[in-house]
PDBML (XML) file of the C-alpha atoms, coordinates in Angstrom:
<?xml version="1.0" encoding="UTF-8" ?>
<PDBx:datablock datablockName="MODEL"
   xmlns:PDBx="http://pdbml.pdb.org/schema/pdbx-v50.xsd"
   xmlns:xsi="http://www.w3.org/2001/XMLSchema-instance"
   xsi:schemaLocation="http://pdbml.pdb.org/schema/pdbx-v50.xsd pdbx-v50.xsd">
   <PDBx:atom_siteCategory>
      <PDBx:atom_site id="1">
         <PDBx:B_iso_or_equiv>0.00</PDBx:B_iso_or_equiv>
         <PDBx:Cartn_x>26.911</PDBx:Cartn_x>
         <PDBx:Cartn_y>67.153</PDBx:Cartn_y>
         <PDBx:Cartn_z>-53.678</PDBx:Cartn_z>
         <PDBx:auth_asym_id>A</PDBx:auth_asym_id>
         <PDBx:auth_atom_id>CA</PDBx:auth_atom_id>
         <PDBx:auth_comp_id>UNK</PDBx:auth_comp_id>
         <PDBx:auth_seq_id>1</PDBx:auth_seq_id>
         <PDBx:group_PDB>ATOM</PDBx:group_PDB>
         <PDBx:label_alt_id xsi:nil="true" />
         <PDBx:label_asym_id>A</PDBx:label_asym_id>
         <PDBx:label_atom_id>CA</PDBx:label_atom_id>
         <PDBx:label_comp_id>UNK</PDBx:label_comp_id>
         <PDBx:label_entity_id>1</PDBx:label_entity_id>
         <PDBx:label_seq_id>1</PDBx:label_seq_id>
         <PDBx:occupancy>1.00</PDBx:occupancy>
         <PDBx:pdbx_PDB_model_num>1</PDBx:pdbx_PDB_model_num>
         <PDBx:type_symbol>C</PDBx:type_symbol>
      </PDBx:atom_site>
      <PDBx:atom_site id="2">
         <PDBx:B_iso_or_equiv>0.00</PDBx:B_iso_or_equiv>
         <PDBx:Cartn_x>24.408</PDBx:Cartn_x>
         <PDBx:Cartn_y>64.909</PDBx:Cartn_y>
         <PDBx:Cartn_z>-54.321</PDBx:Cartn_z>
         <PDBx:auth_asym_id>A</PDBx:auth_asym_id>
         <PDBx:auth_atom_id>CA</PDBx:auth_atom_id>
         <PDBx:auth_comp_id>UNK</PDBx:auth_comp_id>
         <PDBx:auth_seq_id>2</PDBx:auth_seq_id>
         <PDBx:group_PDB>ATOM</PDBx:group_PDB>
         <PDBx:label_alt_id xsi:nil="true" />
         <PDBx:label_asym_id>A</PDBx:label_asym_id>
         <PDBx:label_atom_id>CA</PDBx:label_atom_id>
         <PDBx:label_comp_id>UNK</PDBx:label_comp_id>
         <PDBx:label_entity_id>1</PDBx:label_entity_id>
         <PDBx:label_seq_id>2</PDBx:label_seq_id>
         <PDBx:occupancy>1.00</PDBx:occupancy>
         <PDBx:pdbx_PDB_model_num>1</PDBx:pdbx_PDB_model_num>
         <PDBx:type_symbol>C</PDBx:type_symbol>
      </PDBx:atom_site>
      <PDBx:atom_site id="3">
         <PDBx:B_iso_or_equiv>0.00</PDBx:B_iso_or_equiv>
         <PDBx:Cartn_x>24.202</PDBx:Cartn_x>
         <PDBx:Cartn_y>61.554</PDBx:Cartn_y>
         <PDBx:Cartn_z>-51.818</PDBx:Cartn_z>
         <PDBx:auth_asym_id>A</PDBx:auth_asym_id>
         <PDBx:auth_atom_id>CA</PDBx:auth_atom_id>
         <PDBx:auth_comp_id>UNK</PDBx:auth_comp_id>
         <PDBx:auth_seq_id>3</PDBx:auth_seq_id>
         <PDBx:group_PDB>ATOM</PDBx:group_PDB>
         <PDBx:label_alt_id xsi:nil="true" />
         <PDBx:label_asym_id>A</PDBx:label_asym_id>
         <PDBx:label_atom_id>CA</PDBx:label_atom_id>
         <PDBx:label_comp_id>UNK</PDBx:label_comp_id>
         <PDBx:label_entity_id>1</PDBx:label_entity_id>
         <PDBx:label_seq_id>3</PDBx:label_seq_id>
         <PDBx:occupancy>1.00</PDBx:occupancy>
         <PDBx:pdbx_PDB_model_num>1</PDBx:pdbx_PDB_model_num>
         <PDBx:type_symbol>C</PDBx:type_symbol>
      </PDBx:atom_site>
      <PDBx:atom_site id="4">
         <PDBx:B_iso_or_equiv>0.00</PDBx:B_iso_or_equiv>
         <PDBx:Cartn_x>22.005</PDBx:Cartn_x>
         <PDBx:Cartn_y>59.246</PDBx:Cartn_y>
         <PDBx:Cartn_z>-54.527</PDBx:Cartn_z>
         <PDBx:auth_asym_id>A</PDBx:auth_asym_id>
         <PDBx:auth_atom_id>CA</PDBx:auth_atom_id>
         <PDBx:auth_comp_id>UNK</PDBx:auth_comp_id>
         <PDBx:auth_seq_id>4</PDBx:auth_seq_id>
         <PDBx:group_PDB>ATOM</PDBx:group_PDB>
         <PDBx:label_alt_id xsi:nil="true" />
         <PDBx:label_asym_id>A</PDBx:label_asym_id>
         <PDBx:label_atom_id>CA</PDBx:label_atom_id>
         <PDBx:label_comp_id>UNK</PDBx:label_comp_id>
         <PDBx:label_entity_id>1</PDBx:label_entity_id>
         <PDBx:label_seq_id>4</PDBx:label_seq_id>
         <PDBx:occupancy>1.00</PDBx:occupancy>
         <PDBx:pdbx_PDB_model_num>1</PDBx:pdbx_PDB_model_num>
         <PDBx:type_symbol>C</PDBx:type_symbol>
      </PDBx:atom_site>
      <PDBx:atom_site id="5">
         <PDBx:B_iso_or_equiv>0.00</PDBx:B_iso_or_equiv>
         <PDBx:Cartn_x>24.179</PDBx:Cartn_x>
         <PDBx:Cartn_y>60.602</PDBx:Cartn_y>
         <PDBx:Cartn_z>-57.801</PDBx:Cartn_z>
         <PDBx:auth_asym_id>A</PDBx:auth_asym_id>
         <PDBx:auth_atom_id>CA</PDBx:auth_atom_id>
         <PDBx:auth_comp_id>UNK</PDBx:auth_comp_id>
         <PDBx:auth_seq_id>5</PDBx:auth_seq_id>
         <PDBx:group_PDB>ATOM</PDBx:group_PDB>
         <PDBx:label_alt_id xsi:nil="true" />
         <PDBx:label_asym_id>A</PDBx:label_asym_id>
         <PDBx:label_atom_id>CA</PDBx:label_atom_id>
         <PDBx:label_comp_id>UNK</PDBx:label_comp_id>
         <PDBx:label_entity_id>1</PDBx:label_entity_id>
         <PDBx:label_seq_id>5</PDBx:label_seq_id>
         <PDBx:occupancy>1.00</PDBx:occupancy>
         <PDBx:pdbx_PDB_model_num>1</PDBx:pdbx_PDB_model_num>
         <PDBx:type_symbol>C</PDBx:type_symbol>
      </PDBx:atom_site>
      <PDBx:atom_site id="6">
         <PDBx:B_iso_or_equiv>0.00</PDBx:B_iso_or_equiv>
         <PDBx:Cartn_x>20.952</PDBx:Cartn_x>
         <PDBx:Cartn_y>60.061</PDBx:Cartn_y>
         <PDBx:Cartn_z>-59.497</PDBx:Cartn_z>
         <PDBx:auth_asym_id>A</PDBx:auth_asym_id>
         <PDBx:auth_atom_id>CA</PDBx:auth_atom_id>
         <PDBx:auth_comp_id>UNK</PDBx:auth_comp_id>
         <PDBx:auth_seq_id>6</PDBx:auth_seq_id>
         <PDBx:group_PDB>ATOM</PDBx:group_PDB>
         <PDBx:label_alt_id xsi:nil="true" />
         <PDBx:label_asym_id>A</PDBx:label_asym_id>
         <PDBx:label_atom_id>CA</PDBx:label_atom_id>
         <PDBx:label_comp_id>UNK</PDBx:label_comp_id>
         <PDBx:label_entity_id>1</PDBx:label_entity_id>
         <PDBx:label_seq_id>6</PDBx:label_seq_id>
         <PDBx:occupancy>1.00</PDBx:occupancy>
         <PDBx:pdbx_PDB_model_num>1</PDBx:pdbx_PDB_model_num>
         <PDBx:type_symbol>C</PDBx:type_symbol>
      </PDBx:atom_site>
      <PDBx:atom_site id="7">
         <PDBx:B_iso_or_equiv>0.00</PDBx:B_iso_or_equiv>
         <PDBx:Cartn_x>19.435</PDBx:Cartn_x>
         <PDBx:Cartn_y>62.717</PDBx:Cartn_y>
         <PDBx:Cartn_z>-58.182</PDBx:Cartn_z>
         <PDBx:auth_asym_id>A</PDBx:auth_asym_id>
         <PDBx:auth_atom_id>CA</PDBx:auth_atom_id>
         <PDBx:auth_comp_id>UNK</PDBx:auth_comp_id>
         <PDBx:auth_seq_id>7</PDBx:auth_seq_id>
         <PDBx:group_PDB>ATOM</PDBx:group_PDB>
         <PDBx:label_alt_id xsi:nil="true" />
         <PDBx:label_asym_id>A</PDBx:label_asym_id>
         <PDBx:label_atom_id>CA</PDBx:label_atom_id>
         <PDBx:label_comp_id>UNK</PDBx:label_comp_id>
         <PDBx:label_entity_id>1</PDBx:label_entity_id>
         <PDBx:label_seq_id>7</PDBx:label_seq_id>
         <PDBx:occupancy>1.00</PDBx:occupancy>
         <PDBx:pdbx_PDB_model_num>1</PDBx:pdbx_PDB_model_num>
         <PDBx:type_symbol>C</PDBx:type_symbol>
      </PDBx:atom_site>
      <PDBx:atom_site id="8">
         <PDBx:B_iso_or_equiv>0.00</PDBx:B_iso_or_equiv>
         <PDBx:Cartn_x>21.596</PDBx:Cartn_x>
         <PDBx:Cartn_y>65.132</PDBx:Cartn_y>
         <PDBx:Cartn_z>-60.076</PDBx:Cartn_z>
         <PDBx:auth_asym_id>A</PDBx:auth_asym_id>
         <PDBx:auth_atom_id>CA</PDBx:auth_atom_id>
         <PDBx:auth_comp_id>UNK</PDBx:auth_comp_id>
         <PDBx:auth_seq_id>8</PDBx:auth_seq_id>
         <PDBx:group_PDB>ATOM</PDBx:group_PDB>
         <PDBx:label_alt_id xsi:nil="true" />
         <PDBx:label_asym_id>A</PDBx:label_asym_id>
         <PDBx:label_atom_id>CA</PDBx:label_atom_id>
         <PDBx:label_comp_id>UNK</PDBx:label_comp_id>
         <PDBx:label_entity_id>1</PDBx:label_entity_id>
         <PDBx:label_seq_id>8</PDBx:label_seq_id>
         <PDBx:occupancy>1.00</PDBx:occupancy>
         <PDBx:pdbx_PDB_model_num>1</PDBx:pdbx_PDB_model_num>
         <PDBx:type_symbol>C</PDBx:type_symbol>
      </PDBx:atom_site>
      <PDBx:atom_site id="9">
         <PDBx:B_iso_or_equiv>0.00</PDBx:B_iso_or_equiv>
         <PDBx:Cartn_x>19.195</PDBx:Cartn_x>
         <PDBx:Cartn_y>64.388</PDBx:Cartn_y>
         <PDBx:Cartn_z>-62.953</PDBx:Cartn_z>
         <PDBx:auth_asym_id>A</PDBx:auth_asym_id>
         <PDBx:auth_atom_id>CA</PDBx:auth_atom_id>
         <PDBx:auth_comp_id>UNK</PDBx:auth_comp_id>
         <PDBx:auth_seq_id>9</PDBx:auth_seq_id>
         <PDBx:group_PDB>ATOM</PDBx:group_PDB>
         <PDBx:label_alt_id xsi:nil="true" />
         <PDBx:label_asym_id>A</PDBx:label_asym_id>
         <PDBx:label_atom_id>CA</PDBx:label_atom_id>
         <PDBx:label_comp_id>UNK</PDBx:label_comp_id>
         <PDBx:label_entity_id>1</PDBx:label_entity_id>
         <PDBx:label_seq_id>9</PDBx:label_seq_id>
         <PDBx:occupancy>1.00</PDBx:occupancy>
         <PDBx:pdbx_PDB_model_num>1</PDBx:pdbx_PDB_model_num>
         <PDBx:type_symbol>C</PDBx:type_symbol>
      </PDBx:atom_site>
      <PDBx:atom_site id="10">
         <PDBx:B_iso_or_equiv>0.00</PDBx:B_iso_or_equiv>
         <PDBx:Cartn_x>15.946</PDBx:Cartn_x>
         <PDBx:Cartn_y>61.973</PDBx:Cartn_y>
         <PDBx:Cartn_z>-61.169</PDBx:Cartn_z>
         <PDBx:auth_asym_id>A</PDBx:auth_asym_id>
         <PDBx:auth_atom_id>CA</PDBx:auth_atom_id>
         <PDBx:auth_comp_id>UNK</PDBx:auth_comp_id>
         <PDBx:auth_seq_id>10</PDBx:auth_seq_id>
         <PDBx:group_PDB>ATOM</PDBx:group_PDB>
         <PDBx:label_alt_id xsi:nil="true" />
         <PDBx:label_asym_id>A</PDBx:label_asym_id>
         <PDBx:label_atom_id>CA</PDBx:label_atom_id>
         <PDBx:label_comp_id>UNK</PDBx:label_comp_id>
         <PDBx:label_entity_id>1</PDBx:label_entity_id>
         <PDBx:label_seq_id>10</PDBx:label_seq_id>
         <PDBx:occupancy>1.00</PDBx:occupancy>
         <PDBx:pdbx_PDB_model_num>1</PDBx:pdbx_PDB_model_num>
         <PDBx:type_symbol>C</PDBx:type_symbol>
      </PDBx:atom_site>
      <PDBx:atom_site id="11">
         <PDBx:B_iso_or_equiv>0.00</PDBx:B_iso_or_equiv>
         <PDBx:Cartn_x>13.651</PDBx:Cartn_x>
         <PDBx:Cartn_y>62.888</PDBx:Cartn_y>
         <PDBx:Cartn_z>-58.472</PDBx:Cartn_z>
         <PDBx:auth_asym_id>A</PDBx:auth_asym_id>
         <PDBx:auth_atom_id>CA</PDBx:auth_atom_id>
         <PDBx:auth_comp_id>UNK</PDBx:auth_comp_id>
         <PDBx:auth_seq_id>11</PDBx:auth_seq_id>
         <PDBx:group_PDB>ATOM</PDBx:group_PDB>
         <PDBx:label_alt_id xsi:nil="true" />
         <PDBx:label_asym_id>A</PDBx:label_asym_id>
         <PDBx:label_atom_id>CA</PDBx:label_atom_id>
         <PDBx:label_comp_id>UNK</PDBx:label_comp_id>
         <PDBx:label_entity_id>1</PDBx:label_entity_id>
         <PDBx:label_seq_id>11</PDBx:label_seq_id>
         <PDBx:occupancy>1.00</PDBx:occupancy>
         <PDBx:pdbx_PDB_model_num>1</PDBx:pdbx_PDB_model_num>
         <PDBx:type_symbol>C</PDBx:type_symbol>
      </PDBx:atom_site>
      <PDBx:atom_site id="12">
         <PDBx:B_iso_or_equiv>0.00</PDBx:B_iso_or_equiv>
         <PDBx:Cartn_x>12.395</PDBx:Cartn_x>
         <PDBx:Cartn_y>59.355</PDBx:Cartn_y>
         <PDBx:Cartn_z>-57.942</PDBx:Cartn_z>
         <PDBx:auth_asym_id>A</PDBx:auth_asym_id>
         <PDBx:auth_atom_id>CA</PDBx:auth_atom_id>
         <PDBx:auth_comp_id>UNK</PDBx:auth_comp_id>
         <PDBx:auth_seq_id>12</PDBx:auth_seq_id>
         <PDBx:group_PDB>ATOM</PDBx:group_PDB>
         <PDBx:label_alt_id xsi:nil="true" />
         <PDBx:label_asym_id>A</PDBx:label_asym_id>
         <PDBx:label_atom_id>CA</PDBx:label_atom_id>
         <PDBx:label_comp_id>UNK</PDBx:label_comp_id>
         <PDBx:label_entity_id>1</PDBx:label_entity_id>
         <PDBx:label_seq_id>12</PDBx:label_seq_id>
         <PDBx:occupancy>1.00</PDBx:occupancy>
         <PDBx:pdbx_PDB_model_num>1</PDBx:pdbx_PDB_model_num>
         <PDBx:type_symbol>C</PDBx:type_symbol>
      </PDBx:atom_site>
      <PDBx:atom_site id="13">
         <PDBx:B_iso_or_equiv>0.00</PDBx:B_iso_or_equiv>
         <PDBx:Cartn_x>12.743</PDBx:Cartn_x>
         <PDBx:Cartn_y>59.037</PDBx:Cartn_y>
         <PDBx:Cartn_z>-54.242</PDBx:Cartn_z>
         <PDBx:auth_asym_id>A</PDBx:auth_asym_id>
         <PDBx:auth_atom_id>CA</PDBx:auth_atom_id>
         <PDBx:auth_comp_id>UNK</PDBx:auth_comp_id>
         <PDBx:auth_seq_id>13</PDBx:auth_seq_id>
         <PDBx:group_PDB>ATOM</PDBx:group_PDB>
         <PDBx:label_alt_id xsi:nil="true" />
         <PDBx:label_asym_id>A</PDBx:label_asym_id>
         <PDBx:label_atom_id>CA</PDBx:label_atom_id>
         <PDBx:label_comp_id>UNK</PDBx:label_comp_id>
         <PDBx:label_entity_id>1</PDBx:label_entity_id>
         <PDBx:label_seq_id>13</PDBx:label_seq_id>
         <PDBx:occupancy>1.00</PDBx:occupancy>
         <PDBx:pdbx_PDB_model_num>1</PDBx:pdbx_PDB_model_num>
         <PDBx:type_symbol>C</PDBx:type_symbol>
      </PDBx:atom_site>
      <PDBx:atom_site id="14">
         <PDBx:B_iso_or_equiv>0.00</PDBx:B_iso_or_equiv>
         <PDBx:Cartn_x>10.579</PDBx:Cartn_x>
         <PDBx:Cartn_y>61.544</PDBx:Cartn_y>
         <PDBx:Cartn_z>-51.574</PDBx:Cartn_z>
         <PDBx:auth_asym_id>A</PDBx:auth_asym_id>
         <PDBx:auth_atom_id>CA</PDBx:auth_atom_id>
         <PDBx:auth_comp_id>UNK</PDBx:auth_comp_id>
         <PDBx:auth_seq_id>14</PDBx:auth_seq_id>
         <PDBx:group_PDB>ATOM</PDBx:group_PDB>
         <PDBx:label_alt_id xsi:nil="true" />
         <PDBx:label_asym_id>A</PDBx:label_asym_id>
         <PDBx:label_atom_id>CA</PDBx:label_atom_id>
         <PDBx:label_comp_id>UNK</PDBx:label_comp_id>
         <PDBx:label_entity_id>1</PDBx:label_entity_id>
         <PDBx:label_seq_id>14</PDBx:label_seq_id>
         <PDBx:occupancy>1.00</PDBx:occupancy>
         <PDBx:pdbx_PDB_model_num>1</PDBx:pdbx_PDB_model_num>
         <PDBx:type_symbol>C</PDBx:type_symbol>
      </PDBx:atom_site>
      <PDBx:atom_site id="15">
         <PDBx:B_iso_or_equiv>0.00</PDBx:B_iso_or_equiv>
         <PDBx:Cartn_x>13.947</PDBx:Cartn_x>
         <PDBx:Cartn_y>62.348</PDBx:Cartn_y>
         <PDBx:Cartn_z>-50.094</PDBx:Cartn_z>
         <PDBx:auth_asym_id>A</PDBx:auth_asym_id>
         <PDBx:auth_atom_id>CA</PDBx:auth_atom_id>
         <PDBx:auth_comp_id>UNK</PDBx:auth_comp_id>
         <PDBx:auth_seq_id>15</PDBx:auth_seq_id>
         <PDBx:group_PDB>ATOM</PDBx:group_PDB>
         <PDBx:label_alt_id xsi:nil="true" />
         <PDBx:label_asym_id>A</PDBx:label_asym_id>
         <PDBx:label_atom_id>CA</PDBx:label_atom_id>
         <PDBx:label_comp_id>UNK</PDBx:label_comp_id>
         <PDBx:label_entity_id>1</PDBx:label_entity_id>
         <PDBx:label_seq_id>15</PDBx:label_seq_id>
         <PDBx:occupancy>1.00</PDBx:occupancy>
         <PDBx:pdbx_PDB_model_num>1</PDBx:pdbx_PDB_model_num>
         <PDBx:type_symbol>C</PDBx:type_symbol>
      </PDBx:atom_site>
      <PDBx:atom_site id="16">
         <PDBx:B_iso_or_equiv>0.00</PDBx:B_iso_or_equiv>
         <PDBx:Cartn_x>16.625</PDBx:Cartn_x>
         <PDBx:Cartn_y>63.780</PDBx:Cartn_y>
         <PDBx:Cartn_z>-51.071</PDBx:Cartn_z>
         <PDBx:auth_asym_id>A</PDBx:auth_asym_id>
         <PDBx:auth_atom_id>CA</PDBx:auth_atom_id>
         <PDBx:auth_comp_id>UNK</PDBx:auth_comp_id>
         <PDBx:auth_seq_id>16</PDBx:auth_seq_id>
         <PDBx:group_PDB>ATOM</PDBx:group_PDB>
         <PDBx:label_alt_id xsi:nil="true" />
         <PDBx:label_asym_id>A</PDBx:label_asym_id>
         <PDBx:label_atom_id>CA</PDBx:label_atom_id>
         <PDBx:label_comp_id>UNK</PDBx:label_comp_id>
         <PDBx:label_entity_id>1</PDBx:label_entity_id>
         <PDBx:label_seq_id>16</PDBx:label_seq_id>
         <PDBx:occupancy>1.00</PDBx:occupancy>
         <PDBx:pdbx_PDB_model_num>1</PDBx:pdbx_PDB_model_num>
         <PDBx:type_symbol>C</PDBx:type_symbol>
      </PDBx:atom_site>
      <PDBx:atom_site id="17">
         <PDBx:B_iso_or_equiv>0.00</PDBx:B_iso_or_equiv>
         <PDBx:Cartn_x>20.475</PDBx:Cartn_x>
         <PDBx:Cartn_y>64.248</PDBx:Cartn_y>
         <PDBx:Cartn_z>-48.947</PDBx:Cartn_z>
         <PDBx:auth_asym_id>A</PDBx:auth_asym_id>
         <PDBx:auth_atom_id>CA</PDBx:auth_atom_id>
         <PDBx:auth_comp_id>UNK</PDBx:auth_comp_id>
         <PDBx:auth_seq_id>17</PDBx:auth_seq_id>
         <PDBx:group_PDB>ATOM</PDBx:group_PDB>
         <PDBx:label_alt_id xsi:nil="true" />
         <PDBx:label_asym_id>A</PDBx:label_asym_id>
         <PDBx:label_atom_id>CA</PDBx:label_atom_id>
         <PDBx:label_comp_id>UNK</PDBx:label_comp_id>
         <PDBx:label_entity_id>1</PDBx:label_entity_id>
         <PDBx:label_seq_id>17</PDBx:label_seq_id>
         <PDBx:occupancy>1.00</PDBx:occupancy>
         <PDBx:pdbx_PDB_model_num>1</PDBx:pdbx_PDB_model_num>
         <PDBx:type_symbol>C</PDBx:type_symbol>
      </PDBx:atom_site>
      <PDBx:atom_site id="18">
         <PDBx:B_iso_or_equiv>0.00</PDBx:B_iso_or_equiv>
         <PDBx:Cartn_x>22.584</PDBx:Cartn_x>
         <PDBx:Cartn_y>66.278</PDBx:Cartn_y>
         <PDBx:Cartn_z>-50.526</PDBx:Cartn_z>
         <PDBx:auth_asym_id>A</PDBx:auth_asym_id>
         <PDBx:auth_atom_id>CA</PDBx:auth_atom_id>
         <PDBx:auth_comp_id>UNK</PDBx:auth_comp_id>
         <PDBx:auth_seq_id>18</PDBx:auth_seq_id>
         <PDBx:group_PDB>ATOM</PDBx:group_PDB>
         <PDBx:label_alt_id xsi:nil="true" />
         <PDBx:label_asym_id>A</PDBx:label_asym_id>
         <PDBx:label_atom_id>CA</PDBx:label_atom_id>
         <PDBx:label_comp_id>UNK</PDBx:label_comp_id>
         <PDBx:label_entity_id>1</PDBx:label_entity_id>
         <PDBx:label_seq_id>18</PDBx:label_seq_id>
         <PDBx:occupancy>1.00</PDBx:occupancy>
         <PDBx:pdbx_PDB_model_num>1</PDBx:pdbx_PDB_model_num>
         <PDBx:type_symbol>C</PDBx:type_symbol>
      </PDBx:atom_site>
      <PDBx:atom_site id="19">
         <PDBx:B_iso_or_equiv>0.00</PDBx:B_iso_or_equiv>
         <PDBx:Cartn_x>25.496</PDBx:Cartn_x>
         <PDBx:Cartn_y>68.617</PDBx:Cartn_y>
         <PDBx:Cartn_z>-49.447</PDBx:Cartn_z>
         <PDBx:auth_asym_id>A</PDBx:auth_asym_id>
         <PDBx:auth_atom_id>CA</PDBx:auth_atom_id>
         <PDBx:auth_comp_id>UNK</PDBx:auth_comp_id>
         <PDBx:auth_seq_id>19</PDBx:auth_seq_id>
         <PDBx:group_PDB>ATOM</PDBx:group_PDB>
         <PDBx:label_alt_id xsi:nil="true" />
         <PDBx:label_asym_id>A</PDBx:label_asym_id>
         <PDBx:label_atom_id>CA</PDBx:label_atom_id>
         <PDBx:label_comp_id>UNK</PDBx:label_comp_id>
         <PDBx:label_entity_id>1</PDBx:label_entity_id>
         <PDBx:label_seq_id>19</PDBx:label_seq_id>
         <PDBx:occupancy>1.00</PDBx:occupancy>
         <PDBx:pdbx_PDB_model_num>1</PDBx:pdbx_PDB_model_num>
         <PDBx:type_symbol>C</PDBx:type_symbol>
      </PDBx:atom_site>
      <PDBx:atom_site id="20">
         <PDBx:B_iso_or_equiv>0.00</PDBx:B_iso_or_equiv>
         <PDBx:Cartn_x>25.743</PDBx:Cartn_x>
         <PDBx:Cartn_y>72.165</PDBx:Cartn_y>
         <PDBx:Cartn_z>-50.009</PDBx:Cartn_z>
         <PDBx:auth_asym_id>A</PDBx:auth_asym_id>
         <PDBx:auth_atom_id>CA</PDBx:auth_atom_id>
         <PDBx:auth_comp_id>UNK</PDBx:auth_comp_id>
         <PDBx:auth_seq_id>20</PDBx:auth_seq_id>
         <PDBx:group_PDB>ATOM</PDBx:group_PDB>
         <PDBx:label_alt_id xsi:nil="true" />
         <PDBx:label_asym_id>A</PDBx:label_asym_id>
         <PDBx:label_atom_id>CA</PDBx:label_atom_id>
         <PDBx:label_comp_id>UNK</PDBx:label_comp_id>
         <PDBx:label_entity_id>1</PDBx:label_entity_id>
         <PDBx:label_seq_id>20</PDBx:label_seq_id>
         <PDBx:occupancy>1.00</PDBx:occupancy>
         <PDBx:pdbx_PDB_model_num>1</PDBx:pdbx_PDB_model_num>
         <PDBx:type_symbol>C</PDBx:type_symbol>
      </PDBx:atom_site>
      <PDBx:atom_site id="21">
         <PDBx:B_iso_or_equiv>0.00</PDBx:B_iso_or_equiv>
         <PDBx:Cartn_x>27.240</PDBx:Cartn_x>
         <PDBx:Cartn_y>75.422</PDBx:Cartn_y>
         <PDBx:Cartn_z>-49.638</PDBx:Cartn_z>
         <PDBx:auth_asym_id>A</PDBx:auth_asym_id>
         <PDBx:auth_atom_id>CA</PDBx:auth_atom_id>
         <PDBx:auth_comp_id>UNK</PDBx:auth_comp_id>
         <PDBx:auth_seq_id>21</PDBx:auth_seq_id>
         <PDBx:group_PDB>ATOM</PDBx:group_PDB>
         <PDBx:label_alt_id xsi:nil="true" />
         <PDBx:label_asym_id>A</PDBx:label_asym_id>
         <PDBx:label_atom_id>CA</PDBx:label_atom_id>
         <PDBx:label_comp_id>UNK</PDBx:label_comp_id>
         <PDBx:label_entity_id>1</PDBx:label_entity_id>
         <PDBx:label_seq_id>21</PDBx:label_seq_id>
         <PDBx:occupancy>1.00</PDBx:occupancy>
         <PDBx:pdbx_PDB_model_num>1</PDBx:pdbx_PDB_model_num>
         <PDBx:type_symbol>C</PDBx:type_symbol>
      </PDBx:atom_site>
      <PDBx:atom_site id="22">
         <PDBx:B_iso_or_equiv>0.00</PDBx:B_iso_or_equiv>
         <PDBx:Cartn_x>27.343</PDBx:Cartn_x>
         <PDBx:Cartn_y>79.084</PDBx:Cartn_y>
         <PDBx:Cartn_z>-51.697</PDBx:Cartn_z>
         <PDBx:auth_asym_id>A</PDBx:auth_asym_id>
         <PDBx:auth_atom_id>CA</PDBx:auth_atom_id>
         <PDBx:auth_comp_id>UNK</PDBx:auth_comp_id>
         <PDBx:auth_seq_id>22</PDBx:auth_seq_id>
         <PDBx:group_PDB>ATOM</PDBx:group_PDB>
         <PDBx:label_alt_id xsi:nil="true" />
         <PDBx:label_asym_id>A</PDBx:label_asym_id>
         <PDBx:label_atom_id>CA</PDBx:label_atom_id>
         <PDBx:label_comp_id>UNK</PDBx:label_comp_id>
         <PDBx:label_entity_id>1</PDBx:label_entity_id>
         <PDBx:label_seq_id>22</PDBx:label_seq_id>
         <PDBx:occupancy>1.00</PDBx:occupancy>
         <PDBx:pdbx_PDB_model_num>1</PDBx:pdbx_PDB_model_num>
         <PDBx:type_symbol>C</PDBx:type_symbol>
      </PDBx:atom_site>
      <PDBx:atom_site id="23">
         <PDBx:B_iso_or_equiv>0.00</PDBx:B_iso_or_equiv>
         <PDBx:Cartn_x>29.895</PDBx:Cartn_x>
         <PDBx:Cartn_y>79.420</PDBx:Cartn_y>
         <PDBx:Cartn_z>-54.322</PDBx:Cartn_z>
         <PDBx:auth_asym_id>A</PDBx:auth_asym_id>
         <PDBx:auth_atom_id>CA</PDBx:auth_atom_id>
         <PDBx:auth_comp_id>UNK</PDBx:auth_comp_id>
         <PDBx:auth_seq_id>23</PDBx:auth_seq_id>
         <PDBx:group_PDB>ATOM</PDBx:group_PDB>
         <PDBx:label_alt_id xsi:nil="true" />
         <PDBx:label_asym_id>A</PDBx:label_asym_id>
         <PDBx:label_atom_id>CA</PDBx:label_atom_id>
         <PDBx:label_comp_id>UNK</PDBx:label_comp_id>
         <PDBx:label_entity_id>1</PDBx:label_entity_id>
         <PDBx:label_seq_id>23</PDBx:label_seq_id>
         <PDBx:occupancy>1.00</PDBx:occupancy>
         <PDBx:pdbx_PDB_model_num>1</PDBx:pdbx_PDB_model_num>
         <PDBx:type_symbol>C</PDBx:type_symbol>
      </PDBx:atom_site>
      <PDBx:atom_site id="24">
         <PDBx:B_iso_or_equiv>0.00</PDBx:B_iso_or_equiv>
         <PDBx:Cartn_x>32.982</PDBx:Cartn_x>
         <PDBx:Cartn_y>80.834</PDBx:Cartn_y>
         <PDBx:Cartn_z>-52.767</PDBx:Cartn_z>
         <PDBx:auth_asym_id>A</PDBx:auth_asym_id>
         <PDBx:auth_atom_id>CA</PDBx:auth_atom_id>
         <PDBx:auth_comp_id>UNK</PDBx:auth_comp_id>
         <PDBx:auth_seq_id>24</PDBx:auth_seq_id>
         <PDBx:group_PDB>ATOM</PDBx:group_PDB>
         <PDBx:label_alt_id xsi:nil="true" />
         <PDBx:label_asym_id>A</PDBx:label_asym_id>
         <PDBx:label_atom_id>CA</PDBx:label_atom_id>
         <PDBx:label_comp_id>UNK</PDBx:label_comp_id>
         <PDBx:label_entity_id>1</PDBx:label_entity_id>
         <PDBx:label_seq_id>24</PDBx:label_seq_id>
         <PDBx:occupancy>1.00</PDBx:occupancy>
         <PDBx:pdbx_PDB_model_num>1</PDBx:pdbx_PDB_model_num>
         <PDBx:type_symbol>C</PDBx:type_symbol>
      </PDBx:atom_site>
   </PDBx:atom_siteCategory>
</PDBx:datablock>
């Protein structure tokens, strides 16, 4: 779970915040 949605697709800022966790 991306913090900046864009992200999902652009890497345009030198950090990135994003949630995660292993599939089930």
């Amino acid at each position: 779970k991306y913090i900046k949605e864009e992200q999902v697709v652009y890497r345009t800022d030198q950090r990135q915040t994003l949630w995660l966790k292993v599939k089930g």
